[in-house]
N, C-alpha and C. Protein backbone atom coordinates (compact mmCIF):
# COMPACT_ATOMS: atom_id res chain seq x y z
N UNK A 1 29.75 1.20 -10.70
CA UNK A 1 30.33 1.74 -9.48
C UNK A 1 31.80 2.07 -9.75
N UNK A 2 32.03 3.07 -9.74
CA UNK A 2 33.51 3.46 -9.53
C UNK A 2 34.55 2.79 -8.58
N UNK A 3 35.66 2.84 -9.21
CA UNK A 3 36.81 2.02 -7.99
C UNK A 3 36.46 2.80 -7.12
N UNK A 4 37.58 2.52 -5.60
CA UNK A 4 37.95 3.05 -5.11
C UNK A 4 38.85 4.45 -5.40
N UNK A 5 39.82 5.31 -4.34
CA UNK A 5 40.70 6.67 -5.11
C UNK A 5 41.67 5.64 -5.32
N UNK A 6 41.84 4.95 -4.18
CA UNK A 6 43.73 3.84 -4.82
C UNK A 6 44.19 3.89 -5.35
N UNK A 7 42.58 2.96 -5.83
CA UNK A 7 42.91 2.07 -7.03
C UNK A 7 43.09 2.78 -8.45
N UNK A 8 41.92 4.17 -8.80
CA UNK A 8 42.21 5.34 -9.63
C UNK A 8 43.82 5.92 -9.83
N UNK A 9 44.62 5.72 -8.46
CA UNK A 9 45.40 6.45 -8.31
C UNK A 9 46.72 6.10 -9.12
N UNK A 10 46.63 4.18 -9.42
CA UNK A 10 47.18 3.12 -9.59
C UNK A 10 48.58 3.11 -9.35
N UNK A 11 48.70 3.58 -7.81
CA UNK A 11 50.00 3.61 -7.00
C UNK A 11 49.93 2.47 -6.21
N UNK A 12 51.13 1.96 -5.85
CA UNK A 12 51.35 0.34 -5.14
C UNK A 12 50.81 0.76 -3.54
N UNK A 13 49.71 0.18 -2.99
CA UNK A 13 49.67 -0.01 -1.69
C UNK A 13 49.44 -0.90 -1.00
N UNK A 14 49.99 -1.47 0.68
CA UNK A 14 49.65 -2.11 1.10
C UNK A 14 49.31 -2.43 2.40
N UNK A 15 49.04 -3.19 2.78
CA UNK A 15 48.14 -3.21 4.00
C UNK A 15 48.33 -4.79 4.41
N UNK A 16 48.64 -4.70 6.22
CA UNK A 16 48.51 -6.15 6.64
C UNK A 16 46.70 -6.78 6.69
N UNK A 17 45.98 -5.55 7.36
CA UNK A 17 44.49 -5.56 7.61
C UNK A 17 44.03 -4.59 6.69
N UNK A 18 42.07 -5.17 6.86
CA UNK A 18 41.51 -3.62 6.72
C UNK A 18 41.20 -2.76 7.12
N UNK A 19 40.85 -3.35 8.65
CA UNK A 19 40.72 -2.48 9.28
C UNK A 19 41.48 -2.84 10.87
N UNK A 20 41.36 -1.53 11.68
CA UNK A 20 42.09 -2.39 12.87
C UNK A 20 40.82 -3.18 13.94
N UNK A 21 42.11 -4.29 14.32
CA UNK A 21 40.91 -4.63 14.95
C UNK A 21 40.10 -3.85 16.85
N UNK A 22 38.87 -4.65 16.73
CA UNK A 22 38.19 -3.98 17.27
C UNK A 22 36.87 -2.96 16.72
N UNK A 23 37.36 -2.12 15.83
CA UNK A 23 37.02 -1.35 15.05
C UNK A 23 35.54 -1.02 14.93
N UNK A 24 34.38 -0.86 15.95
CA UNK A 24 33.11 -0.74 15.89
C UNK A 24 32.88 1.05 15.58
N UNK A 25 31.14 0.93 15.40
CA UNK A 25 30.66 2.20 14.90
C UNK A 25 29.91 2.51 16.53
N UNK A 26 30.07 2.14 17.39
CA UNK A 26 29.92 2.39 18.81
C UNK A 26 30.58 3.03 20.17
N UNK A 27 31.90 2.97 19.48
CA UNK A 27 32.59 3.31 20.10
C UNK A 27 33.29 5.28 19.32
N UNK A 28 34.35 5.94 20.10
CA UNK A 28 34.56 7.29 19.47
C UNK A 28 36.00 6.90 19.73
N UNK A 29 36.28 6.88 18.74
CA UNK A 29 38.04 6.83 17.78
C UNK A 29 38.77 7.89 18.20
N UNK A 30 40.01 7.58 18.19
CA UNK A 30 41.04 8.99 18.08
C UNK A 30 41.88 9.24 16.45
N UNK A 31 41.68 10.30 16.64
CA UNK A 31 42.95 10.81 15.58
C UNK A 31 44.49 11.56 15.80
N UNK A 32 45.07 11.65 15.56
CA UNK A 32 46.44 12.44 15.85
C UNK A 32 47.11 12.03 16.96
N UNK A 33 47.30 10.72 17.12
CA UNK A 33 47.44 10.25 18.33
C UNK A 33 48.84 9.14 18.03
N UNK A 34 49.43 9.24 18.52
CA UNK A 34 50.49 8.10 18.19
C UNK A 34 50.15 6.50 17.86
N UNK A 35 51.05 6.23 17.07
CA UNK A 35 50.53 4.41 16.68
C UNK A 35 52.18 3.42 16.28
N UNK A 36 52.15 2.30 16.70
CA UNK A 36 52.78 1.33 16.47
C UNK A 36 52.59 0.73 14.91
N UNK A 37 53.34 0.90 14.03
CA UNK A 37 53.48 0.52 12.63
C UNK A 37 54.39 -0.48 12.17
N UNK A 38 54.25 -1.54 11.78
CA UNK A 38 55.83 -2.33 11.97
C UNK A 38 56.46 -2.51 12.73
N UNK A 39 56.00 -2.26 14.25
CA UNK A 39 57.44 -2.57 15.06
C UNK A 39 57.99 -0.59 15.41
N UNK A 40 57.39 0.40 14.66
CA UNK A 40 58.14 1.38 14.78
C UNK A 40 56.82 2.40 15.07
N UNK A 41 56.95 3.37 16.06
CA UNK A 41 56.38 4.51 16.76
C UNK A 41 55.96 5.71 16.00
N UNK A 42 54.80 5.50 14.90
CA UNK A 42 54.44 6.97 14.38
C UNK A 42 53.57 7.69 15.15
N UNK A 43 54.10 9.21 14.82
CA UNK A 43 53.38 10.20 15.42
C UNK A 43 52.78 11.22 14.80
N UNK A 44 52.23 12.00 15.06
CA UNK A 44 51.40 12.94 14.06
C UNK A 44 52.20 13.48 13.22
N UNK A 45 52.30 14.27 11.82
CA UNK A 45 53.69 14.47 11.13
C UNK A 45 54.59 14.29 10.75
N UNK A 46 54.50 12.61 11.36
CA UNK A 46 55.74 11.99 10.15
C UNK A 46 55.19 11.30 9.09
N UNK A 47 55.97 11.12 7.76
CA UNK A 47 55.91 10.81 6.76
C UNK A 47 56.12 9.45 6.64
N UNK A 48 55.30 8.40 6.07
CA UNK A 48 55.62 6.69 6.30
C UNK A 48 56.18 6.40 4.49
N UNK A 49 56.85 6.19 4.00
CA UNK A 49 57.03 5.39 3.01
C UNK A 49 57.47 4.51 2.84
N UNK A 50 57.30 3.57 1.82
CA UNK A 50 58.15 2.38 1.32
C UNK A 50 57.80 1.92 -0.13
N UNK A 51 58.73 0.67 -0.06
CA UNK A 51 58.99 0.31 -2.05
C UNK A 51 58.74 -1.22 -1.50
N UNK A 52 59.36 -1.78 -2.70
CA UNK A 52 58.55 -2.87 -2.52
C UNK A 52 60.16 -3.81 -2.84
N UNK A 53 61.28 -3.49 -2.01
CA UNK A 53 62.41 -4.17 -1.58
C UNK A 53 62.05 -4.30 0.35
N UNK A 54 62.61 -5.67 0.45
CA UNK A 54 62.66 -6.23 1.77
C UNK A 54 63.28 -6.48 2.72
């Protein structure tokens, strides 16, 4: 079985979860929709980065 792309990609990523919670195959999801990240308000089109200083 092949990795994951990530992990192929072997760029640093990370993640508090895996998924969010709640997260069923019953329900219909949004996309392009604003989200809370850290404490901070992303919206469709912005760019998230970081390094691995704290």
């Amino acid at each position: 079985m092949a990795p994951p792309v990530v992990a192929r990609q072997r760029s640093p990523t990370w993640a508090r979860i895996l998924s969010a919670p709640g997260t069923v195959k019953e329900t219909v999801g949004s996309v392009n929709v604003p989200v809370i990240c850290g404490g901070q308000r992303i919206v469709p089109g912005n760019v998230v980065m970081s390094d691995t200083q704290t």
